[in-house]
Protein backbone atom coordinates (compact mmCIF):
# COMPACT_ATOMS: atom_id res chain seq x y z
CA UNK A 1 77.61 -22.56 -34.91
CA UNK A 2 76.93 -25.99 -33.79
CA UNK A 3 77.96 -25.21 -30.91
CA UNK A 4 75.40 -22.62 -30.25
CA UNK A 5 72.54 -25.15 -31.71
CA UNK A 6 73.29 -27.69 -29.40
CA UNK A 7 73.20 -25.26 -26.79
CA UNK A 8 69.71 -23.70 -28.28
CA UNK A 9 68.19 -27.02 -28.16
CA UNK A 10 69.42 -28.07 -24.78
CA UNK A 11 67.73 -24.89 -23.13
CA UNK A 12 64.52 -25.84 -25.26
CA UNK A 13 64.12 -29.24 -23.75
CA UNK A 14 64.83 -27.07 -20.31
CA UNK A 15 62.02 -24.53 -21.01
CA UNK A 16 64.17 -21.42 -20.16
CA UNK A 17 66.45 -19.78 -22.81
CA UNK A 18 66.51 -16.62 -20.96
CA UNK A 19 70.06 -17.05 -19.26
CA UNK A 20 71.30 -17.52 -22.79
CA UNK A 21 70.05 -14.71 -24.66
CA UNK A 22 69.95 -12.11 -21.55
CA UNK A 23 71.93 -9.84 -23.84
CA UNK A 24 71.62 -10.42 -27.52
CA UNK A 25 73.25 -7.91 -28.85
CA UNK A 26 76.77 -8.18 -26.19
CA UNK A 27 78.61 -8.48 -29.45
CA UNK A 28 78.68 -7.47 -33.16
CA UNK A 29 80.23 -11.09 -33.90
CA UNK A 30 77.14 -13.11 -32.24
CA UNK A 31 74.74 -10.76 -33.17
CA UNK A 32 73.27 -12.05 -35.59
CA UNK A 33 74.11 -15.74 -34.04
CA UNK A 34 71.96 -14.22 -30.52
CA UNK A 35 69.06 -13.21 -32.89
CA UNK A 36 68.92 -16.48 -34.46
CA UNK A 37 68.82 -18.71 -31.35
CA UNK A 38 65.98 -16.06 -29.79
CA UNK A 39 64.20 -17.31 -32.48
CA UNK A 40 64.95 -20.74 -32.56
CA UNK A 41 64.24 -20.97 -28.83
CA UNK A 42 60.65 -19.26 -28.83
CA UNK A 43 59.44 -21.69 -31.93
CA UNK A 44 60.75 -24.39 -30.13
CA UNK A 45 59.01 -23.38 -26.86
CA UNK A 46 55.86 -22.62 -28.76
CA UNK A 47 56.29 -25.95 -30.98
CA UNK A 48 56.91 -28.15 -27.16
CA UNK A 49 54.33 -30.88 -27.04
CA UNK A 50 52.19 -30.67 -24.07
CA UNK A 51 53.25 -32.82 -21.53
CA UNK A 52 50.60 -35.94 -21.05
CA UNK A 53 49.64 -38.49 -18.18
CA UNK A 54 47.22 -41.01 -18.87
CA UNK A 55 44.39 -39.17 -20.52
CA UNK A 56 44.82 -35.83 -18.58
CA UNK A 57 46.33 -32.95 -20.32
CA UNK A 58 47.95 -30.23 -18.65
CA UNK A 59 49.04 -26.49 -20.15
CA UNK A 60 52.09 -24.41 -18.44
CA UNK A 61 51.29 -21.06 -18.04
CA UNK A 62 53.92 -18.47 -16.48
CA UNK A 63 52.80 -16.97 -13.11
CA UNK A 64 51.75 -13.36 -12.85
CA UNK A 65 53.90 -11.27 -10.42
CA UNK A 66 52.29 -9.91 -7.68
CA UNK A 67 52.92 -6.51 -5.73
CA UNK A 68 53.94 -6.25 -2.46
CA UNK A 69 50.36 -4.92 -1.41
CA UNK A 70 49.03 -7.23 -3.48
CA UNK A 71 50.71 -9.77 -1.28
CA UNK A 72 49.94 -8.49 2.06
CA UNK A 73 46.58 -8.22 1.05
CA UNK A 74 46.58 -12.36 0.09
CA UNK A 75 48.05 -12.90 3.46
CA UNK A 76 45.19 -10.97 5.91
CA UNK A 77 41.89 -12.92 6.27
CA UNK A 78 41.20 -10.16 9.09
CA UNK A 79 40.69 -10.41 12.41
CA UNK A 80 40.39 -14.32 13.30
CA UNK A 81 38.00 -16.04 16.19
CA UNK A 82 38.52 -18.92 18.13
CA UNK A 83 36.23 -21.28 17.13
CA UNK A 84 37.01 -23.38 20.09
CA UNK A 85 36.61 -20.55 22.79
CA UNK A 86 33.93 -20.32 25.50
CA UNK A 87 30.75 -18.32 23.85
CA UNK A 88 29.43 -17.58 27.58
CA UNK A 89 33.49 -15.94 28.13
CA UNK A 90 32.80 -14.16 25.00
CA UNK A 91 29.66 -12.52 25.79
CA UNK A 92 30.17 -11.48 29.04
CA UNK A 93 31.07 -8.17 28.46
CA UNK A 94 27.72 -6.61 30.36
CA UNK A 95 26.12 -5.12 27.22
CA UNK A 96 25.27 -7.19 24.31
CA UNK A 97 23.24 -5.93 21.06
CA UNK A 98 19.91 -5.82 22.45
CA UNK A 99 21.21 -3.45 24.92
CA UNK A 100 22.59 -1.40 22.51
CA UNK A 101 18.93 -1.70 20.60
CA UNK A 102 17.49 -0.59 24.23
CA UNK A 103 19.49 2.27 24.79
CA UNK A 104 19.27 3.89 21.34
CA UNK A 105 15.28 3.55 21.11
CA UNK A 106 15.48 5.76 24.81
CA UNK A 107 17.28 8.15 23.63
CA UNK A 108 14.56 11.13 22.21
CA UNK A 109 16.04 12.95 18.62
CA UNK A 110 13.13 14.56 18.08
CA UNK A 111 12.88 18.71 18.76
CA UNK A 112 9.66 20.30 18.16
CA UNK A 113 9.02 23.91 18.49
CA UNK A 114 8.62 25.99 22.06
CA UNK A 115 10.34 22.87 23.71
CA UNK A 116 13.18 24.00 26.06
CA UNK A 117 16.40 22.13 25.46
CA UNK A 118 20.09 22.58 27.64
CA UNK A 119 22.41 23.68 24.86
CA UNK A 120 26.11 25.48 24.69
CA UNK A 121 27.25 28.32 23.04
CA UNK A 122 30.02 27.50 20.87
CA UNK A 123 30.97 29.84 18.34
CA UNK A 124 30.01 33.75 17.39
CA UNK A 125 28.78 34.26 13.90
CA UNK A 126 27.23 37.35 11.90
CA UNK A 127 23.72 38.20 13.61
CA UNK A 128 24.00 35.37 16.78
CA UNK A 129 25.79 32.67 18.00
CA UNK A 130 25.87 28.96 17.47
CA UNK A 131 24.47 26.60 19.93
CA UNK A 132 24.95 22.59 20.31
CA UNK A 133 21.83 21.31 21.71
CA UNK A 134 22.53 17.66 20.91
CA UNK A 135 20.80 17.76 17.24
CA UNK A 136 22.13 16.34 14.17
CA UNK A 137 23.08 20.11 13.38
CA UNK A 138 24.13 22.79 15.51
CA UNK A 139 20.90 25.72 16.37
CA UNK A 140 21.39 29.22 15.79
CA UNK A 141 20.57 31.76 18.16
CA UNK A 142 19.69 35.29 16.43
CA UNK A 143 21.16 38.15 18.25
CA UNK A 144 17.32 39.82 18.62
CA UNK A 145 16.42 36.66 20.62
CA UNK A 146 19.62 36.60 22.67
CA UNK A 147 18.13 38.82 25.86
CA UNK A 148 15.63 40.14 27.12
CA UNK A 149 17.08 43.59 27.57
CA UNK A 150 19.78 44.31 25.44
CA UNK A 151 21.68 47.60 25.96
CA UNK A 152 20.16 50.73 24.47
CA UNK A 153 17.51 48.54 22.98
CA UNK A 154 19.73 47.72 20.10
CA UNK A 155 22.12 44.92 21.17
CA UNK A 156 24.90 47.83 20.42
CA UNK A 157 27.18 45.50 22.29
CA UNK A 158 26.78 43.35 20.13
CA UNK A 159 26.02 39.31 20.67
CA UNK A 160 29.47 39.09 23.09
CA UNK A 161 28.29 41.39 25.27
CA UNK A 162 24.76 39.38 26.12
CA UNK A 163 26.68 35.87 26.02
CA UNK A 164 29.82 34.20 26.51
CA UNK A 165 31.55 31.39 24.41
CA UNK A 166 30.82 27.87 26.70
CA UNK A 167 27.61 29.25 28.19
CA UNK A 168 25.72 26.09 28.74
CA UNK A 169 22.00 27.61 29.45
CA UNK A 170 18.31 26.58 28.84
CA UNK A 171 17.41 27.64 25.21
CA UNK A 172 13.45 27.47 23.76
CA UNK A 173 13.10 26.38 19.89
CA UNK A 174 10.96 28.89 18.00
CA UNK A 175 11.54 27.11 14.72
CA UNK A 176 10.85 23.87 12.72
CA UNK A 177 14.33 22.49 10.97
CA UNK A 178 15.44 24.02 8.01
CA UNK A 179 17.05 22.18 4.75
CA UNK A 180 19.72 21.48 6.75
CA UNK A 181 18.71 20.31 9.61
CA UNK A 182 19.47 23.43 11.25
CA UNK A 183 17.02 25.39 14.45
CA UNK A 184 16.50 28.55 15.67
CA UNK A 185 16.60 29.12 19.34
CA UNK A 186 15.83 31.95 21.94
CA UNK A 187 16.65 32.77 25.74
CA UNK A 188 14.38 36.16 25.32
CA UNK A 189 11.12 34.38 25.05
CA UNK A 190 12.22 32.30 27.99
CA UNK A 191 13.52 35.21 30.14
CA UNK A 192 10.24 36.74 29.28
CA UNK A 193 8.46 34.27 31.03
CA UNK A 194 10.25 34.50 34.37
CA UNK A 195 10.00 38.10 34.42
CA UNK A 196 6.32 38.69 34.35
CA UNK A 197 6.16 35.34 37.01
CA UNK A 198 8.47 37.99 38.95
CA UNK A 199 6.23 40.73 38.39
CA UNK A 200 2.57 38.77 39.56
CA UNK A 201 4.47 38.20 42.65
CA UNK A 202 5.50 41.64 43.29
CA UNK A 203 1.59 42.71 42.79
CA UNK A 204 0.73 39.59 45.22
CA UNK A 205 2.67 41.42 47.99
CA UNK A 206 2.20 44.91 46.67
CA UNK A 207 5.65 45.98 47.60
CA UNK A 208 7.61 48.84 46.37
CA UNK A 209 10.10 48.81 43.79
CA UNK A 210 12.63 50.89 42.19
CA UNK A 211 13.22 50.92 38.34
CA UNK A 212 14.74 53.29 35.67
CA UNK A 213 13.08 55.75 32.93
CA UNK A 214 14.14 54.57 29.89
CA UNK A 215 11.74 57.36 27.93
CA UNK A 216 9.01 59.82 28.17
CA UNK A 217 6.36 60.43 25.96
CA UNK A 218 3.36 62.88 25.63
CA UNK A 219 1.43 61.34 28.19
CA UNK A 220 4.22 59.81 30.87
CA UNK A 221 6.73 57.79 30.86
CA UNK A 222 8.41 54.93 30.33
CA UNK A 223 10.32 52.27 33.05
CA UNK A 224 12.14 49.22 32.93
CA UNK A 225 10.05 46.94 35.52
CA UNK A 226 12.09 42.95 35.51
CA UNK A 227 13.04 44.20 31.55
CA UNK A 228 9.72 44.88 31.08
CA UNK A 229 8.08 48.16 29.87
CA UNK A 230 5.92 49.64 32.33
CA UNK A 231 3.65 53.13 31.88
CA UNK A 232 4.04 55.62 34.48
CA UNK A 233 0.86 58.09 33.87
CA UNK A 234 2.19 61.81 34.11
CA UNK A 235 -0.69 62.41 36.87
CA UNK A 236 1.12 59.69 39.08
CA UNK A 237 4.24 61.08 38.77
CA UNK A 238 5.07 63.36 42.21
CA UNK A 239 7.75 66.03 42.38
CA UNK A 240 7.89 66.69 38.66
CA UNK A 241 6.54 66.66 35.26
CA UNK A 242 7.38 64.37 32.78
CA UNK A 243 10.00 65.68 30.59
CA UNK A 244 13.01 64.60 29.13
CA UNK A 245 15.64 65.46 32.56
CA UNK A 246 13.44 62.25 33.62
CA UNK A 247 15.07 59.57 31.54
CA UNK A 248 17.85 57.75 33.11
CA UNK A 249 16.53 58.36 36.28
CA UNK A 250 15.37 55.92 39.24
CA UNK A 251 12.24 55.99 41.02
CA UNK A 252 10.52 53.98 43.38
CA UNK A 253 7.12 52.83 41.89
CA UNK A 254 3.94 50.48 42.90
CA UNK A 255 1.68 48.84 40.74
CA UNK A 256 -1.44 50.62 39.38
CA UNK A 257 -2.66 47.69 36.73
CA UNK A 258 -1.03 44.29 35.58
CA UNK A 259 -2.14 42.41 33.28
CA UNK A 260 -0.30 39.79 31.39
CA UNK A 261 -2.67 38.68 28.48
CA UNK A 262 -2.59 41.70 27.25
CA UNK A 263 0.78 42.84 27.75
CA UNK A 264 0.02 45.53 29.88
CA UNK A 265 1.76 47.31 32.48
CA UNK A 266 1.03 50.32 34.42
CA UNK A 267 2.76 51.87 37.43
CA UNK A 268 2.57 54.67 40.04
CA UNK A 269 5.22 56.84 41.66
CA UNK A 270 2.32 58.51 43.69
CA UNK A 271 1.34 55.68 45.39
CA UNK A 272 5.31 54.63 46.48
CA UNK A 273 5.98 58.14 47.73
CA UNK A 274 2.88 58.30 49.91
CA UNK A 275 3.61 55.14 52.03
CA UNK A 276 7.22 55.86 52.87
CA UNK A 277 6.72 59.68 53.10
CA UNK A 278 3.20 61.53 53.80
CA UNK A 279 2.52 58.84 56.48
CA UNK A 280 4.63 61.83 58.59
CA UNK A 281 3.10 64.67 57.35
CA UNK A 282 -0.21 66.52 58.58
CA UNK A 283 -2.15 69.28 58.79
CA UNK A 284 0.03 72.37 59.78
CA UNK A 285 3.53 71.60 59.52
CA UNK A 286 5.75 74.18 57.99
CA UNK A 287 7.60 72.57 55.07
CA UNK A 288 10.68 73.53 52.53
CA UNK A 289 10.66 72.89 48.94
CA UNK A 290 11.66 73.92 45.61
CA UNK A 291 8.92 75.71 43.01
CA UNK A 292 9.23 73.15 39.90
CA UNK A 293 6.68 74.84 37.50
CA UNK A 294 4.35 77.71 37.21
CA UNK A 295 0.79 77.16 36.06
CA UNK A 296 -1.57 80.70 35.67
CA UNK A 297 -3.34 79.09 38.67
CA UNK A 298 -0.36 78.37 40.84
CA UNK A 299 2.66 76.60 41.38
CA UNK A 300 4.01 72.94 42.02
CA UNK A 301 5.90 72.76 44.40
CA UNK A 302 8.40 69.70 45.39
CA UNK A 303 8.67 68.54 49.05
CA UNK A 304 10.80 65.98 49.74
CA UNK A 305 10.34 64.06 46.38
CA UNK A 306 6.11 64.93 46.16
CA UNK A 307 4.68 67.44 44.44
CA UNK A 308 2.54 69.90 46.39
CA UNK A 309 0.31 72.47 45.03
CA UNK A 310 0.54 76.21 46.22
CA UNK A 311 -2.55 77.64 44.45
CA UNK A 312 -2.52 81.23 43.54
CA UNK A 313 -5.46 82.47 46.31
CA UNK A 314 -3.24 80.78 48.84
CA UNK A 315 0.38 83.13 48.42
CA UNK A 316 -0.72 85.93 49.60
CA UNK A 317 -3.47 87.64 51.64
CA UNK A 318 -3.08 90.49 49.01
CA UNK A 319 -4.83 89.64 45.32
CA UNK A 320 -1.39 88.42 43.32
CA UNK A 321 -2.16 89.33 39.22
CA UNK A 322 0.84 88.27 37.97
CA UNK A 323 2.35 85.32 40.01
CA UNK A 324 5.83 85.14 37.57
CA UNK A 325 6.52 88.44 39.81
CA UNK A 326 6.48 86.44 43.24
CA UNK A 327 7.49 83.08 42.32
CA UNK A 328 10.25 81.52 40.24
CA UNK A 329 11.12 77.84 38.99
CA UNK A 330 14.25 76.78 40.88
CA UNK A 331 13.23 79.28 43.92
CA UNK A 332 13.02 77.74 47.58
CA UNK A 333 10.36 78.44 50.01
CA UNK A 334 8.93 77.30 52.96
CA UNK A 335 5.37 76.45 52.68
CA UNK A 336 2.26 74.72 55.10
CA UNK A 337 0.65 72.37 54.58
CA UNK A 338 -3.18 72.91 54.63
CA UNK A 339 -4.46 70.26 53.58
CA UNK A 340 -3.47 66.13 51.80
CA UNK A 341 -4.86 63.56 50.32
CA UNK A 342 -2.94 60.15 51.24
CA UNK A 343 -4.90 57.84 49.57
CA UNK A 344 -3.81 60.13 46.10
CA UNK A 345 -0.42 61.44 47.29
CA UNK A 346 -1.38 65.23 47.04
CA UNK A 347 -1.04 67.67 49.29
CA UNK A 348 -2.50 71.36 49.34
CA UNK A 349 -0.02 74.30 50.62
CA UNK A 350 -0.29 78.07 51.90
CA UNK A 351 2.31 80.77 52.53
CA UNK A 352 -0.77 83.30 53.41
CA UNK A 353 -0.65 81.49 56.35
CA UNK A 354 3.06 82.31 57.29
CA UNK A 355 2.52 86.18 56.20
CA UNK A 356 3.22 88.00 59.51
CA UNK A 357 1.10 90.85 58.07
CA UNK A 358 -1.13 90.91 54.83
CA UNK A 359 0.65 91.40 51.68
CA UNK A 360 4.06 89.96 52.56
CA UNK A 361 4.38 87.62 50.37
CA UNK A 362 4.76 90.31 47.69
CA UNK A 363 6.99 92.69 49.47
CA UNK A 364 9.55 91.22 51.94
CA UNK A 365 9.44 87.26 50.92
CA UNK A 366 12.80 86.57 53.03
CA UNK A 367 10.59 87.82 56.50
CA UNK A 368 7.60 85.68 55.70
CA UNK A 369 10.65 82.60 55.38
CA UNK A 370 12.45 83.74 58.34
CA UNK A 371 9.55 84.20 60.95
CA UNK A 372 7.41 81.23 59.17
CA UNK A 373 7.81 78.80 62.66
CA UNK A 374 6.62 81.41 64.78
CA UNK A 375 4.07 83.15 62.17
CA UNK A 376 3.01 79.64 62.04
CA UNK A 377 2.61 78.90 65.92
CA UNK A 378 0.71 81.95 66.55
CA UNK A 379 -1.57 80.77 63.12
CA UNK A 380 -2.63 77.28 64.51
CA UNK A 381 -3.27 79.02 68.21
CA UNK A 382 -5.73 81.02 66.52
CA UNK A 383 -7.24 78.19 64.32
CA UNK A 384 -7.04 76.67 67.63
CA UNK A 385 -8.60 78.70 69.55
CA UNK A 386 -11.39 79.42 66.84
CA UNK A 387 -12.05 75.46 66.71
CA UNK A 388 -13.08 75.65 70.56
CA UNK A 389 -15.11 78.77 69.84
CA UNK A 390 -16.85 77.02 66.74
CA UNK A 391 -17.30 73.63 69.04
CA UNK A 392 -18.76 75.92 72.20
CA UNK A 393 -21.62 77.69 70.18
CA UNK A 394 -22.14 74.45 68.45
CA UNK A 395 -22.41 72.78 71.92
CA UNK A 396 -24.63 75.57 73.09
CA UNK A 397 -27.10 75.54 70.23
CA UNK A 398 -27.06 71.50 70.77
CA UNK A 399 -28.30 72.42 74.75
CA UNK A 400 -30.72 74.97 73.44
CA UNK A 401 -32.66 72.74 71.25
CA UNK A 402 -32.27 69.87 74.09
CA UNK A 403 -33.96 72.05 76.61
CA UNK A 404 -36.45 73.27 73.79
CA UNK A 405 -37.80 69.09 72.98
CA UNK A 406 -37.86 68.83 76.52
CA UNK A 407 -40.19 71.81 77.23
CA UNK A 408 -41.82 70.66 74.21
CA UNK A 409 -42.82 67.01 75.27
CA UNK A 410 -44.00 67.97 78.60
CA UNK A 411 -46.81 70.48 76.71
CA UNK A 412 -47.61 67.68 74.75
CA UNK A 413 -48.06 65.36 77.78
CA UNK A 414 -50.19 67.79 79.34
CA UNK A 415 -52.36 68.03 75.90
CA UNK A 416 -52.29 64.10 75.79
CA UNK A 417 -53.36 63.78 79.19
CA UNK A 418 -56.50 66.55 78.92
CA UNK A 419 -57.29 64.72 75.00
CA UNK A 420 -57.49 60.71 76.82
CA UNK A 421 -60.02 62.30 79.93
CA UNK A 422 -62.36 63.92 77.19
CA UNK A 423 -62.53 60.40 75.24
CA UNK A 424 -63.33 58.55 78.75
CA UNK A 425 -65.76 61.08 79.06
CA UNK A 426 -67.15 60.44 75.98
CA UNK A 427 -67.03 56.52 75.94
CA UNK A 428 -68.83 56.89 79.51
């Protein structure tokens, strides 16, 4: 037991019992020895004069340990600079901070609506497409505004089929920023543009064109000019009515009326047809077509893609009552032409005029076709012939009348002569 008190108070002067009582309770026979000194040794720590110099007093506190971030942390003061090193060596680099300052306040952030900005399609979504356009949030392009012309006039294709993923393209902002930041962009309103640009120049050189029927209405129809719509009047329409065997078909057209304020477009096939066609066509010529419709007062007739009107007086020298019994849609026949108007794109037609003998026309059809050449011939040698008849007796009664002034001045010569002796006479 003394022993173990010496010990006790030989680790108290030290300051550090703990390599005596690391295990107090290593045995049942010290046990209650090991509890004793562990409480000896803390009152004597705790009853250990502070140690003095002079007047300063100092207190021992035990240290706190540290983790091993903890200790890394202590150690980095981040990254260091040499004091001692050349500033000029430091800054040249060739941009310093008001460069920086420079280029950011020349950089424009600001979109405002109907500007045009270069943007790429990135990703599909429901309804459109996204589009980076350099904004602090990516645009949205609606599927309605993603073409001028899009399919069956429903987008059925949906937004792939009008754009691809990557497309980098000039896109017009028909929005202001939502919450998030977020625009709403268009290519139709730009392709718009372009297109009627494309159309004043077509009227500027008032050049043909070809474009499709996309519908037909009660009035017309309906064509596709540069994705525009375009009226086609049912009265400038040659070689057939407006109906609904028209629609997916392609014509060539001219321009009737244009006029962009108002969104208005209006377009002939008339006009096309009689440049490129009835510039060789004239008065006599023995043409084939095919009947297209039957009116009570004739029948339209198409010729080579114009329409051509054989009116009822003209089929036959014999009076026709019921012309359904001569004629038939569909039915070919070989017509002349009588008369045209260019300017309009109509033309008049006869088979009378091809009837080798009155009333043909309504009995034996197939010899009025087959002899039509020669029925013809002998037709404009008559009409010939009767021309120089009408032009003689014209020419005669021209001569008559010449020789009847002249008779007549000389009388009144003679009169004039007598009338200026009697007023001598009288003046005398």
């Amino acid at each position: 037991m003394r022993f173990e008190l010496a010990l006790l108070a030989m680790a108290a002067s030290i300051g550090d019992t703990s390599g005596f009582i690391a295990n107090p309770s290593r045995s049942t026979a010290f046990g209650g020895t090991a509890r004793a000194i562990t409480s000896l040794s803390s009152s004597a720590v705790m009853d250990k004069p502070a140690a003095t110099t002079g007047s300063t007093t100092t207190t021992t506190t035990p240290k706190q340990q540290l983790s091993r971030f903890d200790r890394i942390k202590a150690k980095y003061k981040g990254p260091q600079v040499d004091r001692n090193a050349n500033t000029d060596e430091m800054n040249d680099v060739g941009f310093t901070y008001a460069n920086f300052d420079e280029a950011v306040s020349n950089v424009d952030y600001s979109f405002n609506r109907n500007d045009v900005v270069r943007g790429t399609v990135v990703q599909y979504e429901r309804g459109g497409c996204i589009v980076d356009i350099g904004a602090k949030a990516s645009a949205f392009l609606p599927l309605g505004e993603a073409a001028l012309v899009q399919g069956d006039g429903g987008g059925g294709g949906g937004i792939e089929s009008l754009i691809g993923i990557d497309d980098e393209l000039d896109f017009e902002i028909i929005s202001d920023e939502d919450e998030n930041g977020q625009l709403l962009v268009s290519l139709r309103r730009i392709q718009y543009r372009e297109a009627w640009k494309r159309i004043i120049e077509k009227q500027a050189t008032d050049e043909a064109f070809d474009a499709a029927c996309v519908s037909v209405n009660r009035g017309g129809a309906i064509f596709l000019v540069e994705g525009l719509r375009a009226f086609l009047p049912g009265s400038h329409l040659t070689g057939r009515l407006p109906d609904d065997d028209l629609v997916g078909m392609t014509l060539p057209l001219k321009f009737l009326e244009v006029n962009q304020e108002e969104n208005k477009l209006v377009v002939s096939n008339r006009r096309a047809v009689v440049e490129t066609q009835m510039e060789d066509l004239s008065r006599g010529d023995v043409i084939e077509g095919v009947v297209k419709a039957l009116k009570p007062y004739g029948a339209f007739v198409e010729v080579g893609g114009m329409s051509g009107l054989l009116h009822i007086s003209q089929i036959s020298m014999d009076r026709i009552v019921d012309i359904e019994k001569v004629l038939q849609p569909g039915q070919r026949v070989k017509c002349m032409i009588i008369d045209h108007d260019k300017v309009n794109g109509r033309i008049a037609l006869s088979t009378k005029t091809l009837e080798p003998e009155p009333g043909d026309m309504i009995r034996d059809p197939d010899r009025v076709y087959a002899q039509a050449e020669d029925t013809a011939r002998v037709y404009l040698e008559k009409q010939e012939a009767e021309r120089k008849k009408r032009e003689a007796s014209a020419k005669d009664i021209v001569l008559g009348l010449g020789d009847a002034l002249d008779d007549l001045g000389v009388g009144m010569d003679k009169v004039g002569e007598d009338a200026s002796d009697n007023l001598d006479s009288l003046l005398n």
